[in-house]
C-alpha atoms as a PDB file:
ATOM      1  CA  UNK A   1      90.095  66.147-100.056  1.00  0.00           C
ATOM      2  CA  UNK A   2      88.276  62.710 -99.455  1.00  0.00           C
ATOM      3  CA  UNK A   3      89.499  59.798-101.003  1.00  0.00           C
ATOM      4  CA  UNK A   4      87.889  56.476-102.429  1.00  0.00           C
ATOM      5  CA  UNK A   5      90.080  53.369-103.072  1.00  0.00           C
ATOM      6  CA  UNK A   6      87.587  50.923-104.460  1.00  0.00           C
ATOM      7  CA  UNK A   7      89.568  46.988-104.145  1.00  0.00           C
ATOM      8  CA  UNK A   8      88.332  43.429-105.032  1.00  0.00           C
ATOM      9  CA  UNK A   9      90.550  40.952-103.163  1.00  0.00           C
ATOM     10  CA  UNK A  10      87.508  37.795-103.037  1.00  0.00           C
ATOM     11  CA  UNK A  11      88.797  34.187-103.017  1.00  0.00           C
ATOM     12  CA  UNK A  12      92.787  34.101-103.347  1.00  0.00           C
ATOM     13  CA  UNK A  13      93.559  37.366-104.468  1.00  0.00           C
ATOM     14  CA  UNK A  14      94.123  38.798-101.022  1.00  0.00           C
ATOM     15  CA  UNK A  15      97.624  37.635-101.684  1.00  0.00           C
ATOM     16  CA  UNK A  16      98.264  41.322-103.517  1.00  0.00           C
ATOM     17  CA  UNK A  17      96.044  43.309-100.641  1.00  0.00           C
ATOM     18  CA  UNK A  18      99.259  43.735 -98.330  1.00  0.00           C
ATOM     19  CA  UNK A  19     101.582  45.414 -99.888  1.00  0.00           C
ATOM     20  CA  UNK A  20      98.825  47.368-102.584  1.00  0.00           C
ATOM     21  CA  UNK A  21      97.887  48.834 -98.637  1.00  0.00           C
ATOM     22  CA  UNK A  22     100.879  49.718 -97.913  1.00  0.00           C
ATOM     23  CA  UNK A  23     102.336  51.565-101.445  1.00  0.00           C
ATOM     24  CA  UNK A  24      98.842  53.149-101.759  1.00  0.00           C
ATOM     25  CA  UNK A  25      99.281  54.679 -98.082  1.00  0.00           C
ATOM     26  CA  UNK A  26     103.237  55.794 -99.092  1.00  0.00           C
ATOM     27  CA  UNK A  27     102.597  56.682-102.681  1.00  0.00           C
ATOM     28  CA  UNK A  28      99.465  57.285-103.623  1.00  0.00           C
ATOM     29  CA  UNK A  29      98.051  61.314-102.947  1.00  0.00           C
ATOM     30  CA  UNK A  30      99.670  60.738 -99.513  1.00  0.00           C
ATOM     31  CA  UNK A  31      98.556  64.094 -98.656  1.00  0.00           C
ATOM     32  CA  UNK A  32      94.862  63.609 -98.541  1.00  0.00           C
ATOM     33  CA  UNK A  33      92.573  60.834 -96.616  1.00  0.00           C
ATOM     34  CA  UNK A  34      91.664  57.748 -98.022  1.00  0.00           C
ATOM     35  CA  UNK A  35      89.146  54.860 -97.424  1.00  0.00           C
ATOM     36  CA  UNK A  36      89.706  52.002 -98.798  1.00  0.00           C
ATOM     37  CA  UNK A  37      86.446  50.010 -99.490  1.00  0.00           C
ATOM     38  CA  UNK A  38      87.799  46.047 -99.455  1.00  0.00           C
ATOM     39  CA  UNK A  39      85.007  43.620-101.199  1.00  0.00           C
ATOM     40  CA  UNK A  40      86.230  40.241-100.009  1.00  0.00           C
ATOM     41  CA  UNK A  41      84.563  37.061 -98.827  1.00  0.00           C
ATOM     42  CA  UNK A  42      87.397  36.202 -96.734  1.00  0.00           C
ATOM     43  CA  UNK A  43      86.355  36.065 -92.775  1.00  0.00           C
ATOM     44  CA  UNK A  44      89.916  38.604 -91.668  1.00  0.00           C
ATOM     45  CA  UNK A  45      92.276  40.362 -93.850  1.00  0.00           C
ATOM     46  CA  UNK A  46      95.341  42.509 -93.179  1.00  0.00           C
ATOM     47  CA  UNK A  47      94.872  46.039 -91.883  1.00  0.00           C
ATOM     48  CA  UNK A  48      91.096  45.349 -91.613  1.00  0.00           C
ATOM     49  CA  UNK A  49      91.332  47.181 -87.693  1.00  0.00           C
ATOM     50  CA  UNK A  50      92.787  49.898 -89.237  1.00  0.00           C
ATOM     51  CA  UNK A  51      90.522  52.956 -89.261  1.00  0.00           C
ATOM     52  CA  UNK A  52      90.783  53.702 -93.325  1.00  0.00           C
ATOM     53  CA  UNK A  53      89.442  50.371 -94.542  1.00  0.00           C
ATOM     54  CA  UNK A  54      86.545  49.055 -94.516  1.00  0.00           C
ATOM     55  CA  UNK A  55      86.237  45.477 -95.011  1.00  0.00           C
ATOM     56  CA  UNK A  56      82.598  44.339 -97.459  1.00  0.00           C
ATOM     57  CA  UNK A  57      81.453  41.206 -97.626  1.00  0.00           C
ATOM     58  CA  UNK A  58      81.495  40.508-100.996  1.00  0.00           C
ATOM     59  CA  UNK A  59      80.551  36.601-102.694  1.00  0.00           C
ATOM     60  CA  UNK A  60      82.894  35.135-105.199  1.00  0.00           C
ATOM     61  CA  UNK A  61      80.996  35.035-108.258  1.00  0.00           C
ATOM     62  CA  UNK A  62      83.439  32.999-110.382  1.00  0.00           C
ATOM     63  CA  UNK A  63      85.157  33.751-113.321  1.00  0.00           C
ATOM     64  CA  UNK A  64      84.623  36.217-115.436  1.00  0.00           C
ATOM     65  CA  UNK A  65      81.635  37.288-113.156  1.00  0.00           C
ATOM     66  CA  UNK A  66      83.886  38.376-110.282  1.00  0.00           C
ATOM     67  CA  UNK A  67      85.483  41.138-113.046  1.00  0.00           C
ATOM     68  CA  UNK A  68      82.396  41.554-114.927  1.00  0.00           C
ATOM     69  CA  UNK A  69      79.965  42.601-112.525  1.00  0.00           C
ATOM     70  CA  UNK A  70      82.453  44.899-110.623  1.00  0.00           C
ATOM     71  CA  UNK A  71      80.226  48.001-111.291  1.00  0.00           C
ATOM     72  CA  UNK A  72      76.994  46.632-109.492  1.00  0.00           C
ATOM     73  CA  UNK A  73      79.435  45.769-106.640  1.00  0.00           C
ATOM     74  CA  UNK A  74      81.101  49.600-106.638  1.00  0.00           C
ATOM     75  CA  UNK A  75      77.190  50.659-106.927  1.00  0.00           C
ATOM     76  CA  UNK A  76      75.864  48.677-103.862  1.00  0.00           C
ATOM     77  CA  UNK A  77      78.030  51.438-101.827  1.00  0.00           C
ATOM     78  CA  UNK A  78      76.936  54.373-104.134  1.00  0.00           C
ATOM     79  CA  UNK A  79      75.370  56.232-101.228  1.00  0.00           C
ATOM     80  CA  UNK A  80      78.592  56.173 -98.841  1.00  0.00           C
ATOM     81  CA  UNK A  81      80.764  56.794-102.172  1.00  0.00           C
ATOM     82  CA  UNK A  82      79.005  59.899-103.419  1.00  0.00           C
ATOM     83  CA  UNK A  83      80.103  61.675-100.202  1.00  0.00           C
ATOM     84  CA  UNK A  84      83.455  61.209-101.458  1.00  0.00           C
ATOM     85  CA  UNK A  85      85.595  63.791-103.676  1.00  0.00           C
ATOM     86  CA  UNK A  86      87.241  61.150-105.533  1.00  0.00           C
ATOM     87  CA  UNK A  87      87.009  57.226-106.338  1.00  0.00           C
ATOM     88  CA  UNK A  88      89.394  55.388-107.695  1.00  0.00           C
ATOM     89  CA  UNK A  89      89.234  51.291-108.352  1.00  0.00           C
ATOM     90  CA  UNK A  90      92.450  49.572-108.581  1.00  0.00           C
ATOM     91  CA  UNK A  91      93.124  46.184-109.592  1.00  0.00           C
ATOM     92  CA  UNK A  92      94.141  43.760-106.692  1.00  0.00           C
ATOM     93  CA  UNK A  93      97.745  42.893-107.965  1.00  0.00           C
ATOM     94  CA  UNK A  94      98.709  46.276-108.548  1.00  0.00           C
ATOM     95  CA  UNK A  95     101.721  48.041-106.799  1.00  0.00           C
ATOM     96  CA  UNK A  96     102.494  51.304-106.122  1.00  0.00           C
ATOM     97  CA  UNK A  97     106.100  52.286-106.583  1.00  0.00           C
ATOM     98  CA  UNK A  98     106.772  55.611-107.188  1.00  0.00           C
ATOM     99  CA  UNK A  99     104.766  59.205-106.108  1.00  0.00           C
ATOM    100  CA  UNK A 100     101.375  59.586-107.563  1.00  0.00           C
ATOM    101  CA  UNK A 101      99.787  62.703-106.952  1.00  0.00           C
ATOM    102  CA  UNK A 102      97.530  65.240-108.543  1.00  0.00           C
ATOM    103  CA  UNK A 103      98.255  64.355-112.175  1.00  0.00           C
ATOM    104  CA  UNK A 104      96.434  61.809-111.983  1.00  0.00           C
ATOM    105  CA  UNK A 105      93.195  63.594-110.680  1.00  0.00           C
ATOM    106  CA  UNK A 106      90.984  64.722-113.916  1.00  0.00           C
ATOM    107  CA  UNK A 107      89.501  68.026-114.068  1.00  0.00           C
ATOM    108  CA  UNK A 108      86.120  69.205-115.647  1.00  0.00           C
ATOM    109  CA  UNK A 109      87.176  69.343-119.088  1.00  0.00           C
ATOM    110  CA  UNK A 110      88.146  65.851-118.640  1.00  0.00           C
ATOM    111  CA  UNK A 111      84.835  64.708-117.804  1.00  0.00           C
ATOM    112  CA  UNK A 112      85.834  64.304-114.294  1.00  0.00           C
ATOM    113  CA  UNK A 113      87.188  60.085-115.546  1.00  0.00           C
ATOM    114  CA  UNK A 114      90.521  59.391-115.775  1.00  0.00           C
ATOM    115  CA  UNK A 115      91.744  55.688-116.616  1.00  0.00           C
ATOM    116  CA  UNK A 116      95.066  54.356-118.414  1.00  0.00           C
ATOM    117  CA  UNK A 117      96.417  53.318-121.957  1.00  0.00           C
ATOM    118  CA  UNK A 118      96.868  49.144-122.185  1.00  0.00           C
ATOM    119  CA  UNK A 119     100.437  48.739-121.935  1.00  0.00           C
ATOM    120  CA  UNK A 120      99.873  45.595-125.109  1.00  0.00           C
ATOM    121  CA  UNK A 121      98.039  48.387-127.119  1.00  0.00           C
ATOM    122  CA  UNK A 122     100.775  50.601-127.326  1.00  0.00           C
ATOM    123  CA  UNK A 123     102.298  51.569-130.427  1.00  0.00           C
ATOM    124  CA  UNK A 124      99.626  49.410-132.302  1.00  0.00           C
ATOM    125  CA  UNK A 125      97.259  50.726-134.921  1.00  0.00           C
ATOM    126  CA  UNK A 126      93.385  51.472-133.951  1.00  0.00           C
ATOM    127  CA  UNK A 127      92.153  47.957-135.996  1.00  0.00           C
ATOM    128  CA  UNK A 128      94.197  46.145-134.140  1.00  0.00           C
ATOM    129  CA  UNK A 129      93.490  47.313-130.681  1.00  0.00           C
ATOM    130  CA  UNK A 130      91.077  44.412-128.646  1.00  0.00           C
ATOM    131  CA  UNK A 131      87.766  46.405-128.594  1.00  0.00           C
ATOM    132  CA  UNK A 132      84.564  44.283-128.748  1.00  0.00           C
ATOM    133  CA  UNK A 133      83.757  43.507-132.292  1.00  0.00           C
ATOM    134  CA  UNK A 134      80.035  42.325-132.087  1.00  0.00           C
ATOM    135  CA  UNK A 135      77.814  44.685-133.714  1.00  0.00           C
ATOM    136  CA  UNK A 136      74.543  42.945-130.880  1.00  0.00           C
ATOM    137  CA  UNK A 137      76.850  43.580-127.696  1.00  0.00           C
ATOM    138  CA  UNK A 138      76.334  46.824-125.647  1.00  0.00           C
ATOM    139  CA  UNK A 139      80.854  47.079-126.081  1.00  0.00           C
ATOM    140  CA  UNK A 140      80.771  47.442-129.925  1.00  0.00           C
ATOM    141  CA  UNK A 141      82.948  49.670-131.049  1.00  0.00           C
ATOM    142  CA  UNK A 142      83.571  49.550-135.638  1.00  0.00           C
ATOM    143  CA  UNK A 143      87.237  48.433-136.672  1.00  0.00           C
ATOM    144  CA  UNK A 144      88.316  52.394-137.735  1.00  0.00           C
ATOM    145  CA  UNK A 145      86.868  54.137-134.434  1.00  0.00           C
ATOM    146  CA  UNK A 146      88.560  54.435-131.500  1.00  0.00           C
ATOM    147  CA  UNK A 147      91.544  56.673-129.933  1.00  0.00           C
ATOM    148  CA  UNK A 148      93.254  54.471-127.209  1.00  0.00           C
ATOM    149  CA  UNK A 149      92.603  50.979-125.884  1.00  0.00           C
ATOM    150  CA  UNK A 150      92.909  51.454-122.034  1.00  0.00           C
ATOM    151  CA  UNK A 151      92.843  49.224-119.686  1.00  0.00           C
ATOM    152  CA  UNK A 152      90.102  48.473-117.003  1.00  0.00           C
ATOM    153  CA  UNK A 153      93.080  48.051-113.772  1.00  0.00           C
ATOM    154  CA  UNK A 154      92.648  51.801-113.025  1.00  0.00           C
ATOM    155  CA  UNK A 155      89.671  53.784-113.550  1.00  0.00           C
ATOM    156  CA  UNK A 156      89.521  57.203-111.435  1.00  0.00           C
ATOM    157  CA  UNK A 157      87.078  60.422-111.341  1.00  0.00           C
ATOM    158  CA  UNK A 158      85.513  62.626-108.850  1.00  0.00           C
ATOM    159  CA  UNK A 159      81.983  60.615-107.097  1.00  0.00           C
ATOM    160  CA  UNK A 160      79.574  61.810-108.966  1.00  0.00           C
ATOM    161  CA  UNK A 161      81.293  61.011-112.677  1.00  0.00           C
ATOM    162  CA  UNK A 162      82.729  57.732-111.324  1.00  0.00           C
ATOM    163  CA  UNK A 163      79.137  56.592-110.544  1.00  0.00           C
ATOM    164  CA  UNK A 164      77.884  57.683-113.527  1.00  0.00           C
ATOM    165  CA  UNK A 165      79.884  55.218-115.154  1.00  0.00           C
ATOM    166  CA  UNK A 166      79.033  52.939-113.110  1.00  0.00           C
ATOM    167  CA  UNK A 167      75.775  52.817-113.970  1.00  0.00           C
ATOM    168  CA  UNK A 168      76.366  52.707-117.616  1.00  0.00           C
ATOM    169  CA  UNK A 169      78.665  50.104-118.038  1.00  0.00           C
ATOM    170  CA  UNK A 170      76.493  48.010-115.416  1.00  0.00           C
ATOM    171  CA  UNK A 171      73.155  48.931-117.951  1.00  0.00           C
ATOM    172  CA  UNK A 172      75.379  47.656-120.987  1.00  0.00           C
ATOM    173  CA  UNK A 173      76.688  44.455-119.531  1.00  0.00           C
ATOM    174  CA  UNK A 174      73.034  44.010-118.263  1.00  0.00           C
ATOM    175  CA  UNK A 175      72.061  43.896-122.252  1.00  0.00           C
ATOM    176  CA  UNK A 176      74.247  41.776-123.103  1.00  0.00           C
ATOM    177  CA  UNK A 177      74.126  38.889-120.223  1.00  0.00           C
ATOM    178  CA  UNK A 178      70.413  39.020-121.457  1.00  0.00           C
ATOM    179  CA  UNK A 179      71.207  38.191-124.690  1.00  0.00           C
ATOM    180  CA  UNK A 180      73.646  35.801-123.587  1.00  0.00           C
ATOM    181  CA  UNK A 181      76.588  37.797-124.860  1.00  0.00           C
ATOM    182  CA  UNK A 182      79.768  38.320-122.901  1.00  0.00           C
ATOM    183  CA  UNK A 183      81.933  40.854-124.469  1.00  0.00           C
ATOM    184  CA  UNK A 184      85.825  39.736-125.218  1.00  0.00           C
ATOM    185  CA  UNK A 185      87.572  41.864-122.399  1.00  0.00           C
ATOM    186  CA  UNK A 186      84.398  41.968-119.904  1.00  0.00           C
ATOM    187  CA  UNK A 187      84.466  45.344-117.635  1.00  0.00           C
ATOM    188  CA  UNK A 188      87.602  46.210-119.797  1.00  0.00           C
ATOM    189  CA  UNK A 189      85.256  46.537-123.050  1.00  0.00           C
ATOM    190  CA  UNK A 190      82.229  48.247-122.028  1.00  0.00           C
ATOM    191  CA  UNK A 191      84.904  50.843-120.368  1.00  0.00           C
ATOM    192  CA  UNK A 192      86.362  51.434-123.575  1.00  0.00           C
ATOM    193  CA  UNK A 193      82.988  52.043-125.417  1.00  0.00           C
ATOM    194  CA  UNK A 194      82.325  54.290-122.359  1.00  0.00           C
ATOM    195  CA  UNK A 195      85.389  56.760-123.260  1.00  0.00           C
ATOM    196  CA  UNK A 196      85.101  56.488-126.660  1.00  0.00           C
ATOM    197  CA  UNK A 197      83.214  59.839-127.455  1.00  0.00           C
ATOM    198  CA  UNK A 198      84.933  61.179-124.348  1.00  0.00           C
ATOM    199  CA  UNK A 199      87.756  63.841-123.373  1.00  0.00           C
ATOM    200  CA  UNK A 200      88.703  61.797-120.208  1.00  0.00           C
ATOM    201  CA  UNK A 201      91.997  62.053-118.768  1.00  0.00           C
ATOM    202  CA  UNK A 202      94.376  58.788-120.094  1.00  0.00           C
ATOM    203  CA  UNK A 203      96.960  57.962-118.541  1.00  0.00           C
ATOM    204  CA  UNK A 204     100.748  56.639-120.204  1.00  0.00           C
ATOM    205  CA  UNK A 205     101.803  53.390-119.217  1.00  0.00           C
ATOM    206  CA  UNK A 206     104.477  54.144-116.834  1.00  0.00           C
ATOM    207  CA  UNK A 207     100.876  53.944-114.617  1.00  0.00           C
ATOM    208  CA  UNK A 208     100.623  50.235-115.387  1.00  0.00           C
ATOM    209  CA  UNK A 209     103.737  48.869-115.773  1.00  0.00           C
ATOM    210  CA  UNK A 210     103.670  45.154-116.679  1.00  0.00           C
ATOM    211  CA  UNK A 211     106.036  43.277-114.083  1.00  0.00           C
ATOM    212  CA  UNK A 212     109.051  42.080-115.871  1.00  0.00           C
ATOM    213  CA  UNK A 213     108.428  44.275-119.182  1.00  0.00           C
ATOM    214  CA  UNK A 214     110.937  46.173-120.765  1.00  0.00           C
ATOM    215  CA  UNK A 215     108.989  49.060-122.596  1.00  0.00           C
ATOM    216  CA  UNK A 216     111.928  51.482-122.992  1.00  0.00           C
ATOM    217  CA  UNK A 217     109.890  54.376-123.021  1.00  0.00           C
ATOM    218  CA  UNK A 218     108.693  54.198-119.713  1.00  0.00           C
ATOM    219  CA  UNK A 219     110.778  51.818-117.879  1.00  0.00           C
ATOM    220  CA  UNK A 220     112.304  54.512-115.818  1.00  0.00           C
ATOM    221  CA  UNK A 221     109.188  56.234-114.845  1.00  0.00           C
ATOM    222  CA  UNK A 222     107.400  53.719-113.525  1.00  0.00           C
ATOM    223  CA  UNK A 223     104.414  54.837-111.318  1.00  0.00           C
ATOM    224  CA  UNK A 224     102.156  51.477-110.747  1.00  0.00           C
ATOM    225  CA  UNK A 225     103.299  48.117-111.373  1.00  0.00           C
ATOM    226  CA  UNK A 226     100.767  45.443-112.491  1.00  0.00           C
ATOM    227  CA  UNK A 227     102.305  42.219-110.985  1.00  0.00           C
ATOM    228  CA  UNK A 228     102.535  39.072-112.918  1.00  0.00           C
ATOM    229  CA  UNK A 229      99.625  36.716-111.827  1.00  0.00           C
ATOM    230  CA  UNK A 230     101.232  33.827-113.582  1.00  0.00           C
ATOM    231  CA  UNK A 231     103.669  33.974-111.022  1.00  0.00           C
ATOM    232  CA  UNK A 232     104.423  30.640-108.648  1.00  0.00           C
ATOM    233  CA  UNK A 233     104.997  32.710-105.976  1.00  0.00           C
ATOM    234  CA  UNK A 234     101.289  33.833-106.582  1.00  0.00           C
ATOM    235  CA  UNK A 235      99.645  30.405-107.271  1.00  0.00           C
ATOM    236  CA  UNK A 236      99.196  31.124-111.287  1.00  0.00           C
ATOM    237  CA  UNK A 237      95.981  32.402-112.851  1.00  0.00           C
ATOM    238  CA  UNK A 238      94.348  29.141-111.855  1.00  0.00           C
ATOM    239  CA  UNK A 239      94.931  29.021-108.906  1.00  0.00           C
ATOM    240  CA  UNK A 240      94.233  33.006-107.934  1.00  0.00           C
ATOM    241  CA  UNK A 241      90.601  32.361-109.691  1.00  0.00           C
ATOM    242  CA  UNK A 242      90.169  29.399-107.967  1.00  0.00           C
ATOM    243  CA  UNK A 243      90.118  26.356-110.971  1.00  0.00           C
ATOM    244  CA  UNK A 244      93.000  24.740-109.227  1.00  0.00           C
ATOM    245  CA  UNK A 245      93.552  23.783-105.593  1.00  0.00           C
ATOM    246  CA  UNK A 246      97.102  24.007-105.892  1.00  0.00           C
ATOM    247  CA  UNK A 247      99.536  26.486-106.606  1.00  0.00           C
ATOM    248  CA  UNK A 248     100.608  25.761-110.493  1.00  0.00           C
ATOM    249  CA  UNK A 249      98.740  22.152-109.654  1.00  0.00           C
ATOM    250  CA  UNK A 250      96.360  20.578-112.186  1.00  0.00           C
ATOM    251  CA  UNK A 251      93.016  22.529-113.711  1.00  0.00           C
ATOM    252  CA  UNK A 252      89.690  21.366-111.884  1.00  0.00           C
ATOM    253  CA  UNK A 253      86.629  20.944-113.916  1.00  0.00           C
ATOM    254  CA  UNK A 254      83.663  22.341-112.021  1.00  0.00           C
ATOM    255  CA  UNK A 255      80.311  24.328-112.625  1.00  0.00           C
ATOM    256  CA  UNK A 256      78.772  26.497-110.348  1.00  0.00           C
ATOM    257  CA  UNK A 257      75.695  27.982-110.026  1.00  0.00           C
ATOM    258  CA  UNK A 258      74.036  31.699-108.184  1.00  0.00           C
ATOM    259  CA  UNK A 259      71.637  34.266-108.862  1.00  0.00           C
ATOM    260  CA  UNK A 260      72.510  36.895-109.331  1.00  0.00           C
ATOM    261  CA  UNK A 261      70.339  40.358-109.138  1.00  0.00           C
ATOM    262  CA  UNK A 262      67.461  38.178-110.022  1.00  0.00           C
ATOM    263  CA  UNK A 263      69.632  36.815-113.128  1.00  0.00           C
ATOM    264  CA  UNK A 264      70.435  33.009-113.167  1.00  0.00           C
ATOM    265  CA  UNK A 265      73.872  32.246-113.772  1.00  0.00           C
ATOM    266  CA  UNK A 266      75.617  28.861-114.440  1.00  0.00           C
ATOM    267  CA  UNK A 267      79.547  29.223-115.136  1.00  0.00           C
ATOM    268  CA  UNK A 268      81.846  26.594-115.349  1.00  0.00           C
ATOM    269  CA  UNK A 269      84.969  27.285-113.449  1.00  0.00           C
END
C-alpha cells in the first residue's frame, strides 16, 4: 500500500518538520511506503535527500491564505497523488507519539474520508460548536445541524475521495473570496460543511491531543500531539506566521500583495 503525507512547512514553520519526519516514519502505518510531499519556500530542509520526500516549492501566501488555499496547493500535485492508495495532510506542528495504524484508514462505507473531532468541541452542544454562521458563505452550516466539529489538522482518505474534496472545498472558498467573504475557521469550515451530510470516518481526540491539555478521557491514549505554537521555544504565533521578526518580539504592521490563480489579493500581515 502507497502512502501520501501531504505537509505545509512555508516560512518558519519548518521548525515542526524534523521531528513530524521522524514520528511519522516510527509511528505512523510503519508497515507500508510513504512519500511525503513537503510544500515549502525554504531553499534546504531536513531529510530533503532522503528518497521518501519530496521537497515543492511552494510561495508563502500570508496569513490566513497560507491555510486557506491549502486545497489548490494539494491539487497542483493531483496527477502524482491519484497514483497513490492513500493521502493524508497533516498539520506542520503535529507529533506522532504513539502507533497509528489501520484504524485510522476509512473504508467504503465511510466515504473513503476520515478526519478528527476538535479537541475544544468536545463535550459541547451542536449550537455552540464554531461552524460558519453566514447564510452568503459557501461554509454555512444552520445553528441545530451538525454532528461533530472536527478539526482541519488531519484529514485522510484513499486518492481518489481525498481529491474529491479537494476540489470542493477549493470551489467553495473560491465563492466566497469572490464575494469577499472569508469564513471564521478558513479550510477548517468549508471541511466541516464538507462532512456534514457524510458517513466519514471521525476520529476521537486522543488523535489530536492539545500539548499540555489534560482531557482525562484520552490523556492516556494519546496518538498525535498538536504542539503548542504559542510556545517560546517555537517563536509564538507571530512569529511562526511571520508578523514578528523576533521570537515573542513586537507585532509588525505590514501589507502584502500577490495574485493569486488570477485572483488579486491584498492581506495585511
Amino acid at each position: 500500500m502507497n502512502i501520501a503525507v501531504l505537509y505545509i512547512a512555508t516560512g518558519r514553520y519548518t521548525v515542526f518538520w524534523r521531528d513530524f519526519y521522524l514520528s511519522a516514519e516510527q509511528f505512523f502505518l510503519s508497515d507500508n511506503k510513504k512519500d511525503y510531499y513537503v510544500f515549502t519556500d525554504n531553499n534546504q530542509i531536513d531529510f530533503e535527500k532522503n528518497p521518501n520526500v519530496k521537497k515543492i516549492n511552494q510561495q508563502k501566501l500570508g496569513w490566513p491564505y497560507d491555510t486557506m488555499m491549502r486545497f489548490d496547493i494539494f491539487l497542483g500535485q493531483e496527477d502524482s497523488l491519484k497514483e497513490y492508495d492513500y493521502i493524508f495532510f497533516f498539520n506542520a506542528n503535529l507529533l506522532f507519539v504513539a502507533p497509528v495504524g489501520a484504524e485510522i484508514l476509512p473504508t467504503a462505507d465511510k466515504g473513503g474520508i476520515v478526519t478528527c473531532k476538535h479537541p475544544a468541541s468536545y463535550g459541547k452542544a451542536i449550537d455552540r460548536f464554531a461552524y460558519e454562521r453566514n447564510p452568503l458563505s459557501s461554509s454555512y452550516i444552520p445553528f441545530g445541524s451538525g454532528h461533530y466539529y472536527v478539526q482541519g489538522a488531519l484529514i485522510g482518505g484513499t486518492a481518489s475521495a481525498f481529491l474529491n474534496l479537494c476540489r470542493w472545498c477549493s470551489n467553495g472558498i473560491h465563492k466566497d473570496m469572490e464575494h469577499g467573504i472569508i469564513p471564521i475557521w478558513h479550510d477548517e469550515s468549508i471541511l466541516n460543511k464538507y462532512i456534514l451530510e457524510k458517513d466519514s470516518l471521525i476520529l476521537e481526540c486522543n488523535y489530536l491531543y492539545p500539548e499540555g491539555a489534560d482531557i482525562p478521557q484520552f490523556k492516556k491514549q494519546k496518538k498525535i500531539i498538536i504542539r503548542d505554537k504559542s510556545d517560546p521555544k517555537y517563536g509564538g504565533h507571530d512569529y511562526l506566521r511571520g508578523i514578528s521578526d523576533n521570537k515573542g518580539g513586537k507585532r509588525i504592521k505590514r501589507r502584502r500583495k500577490f495574485n493569486f490563480l488570477g485572483i488579486k489579493v491584498s492581506i495585511k500581515i
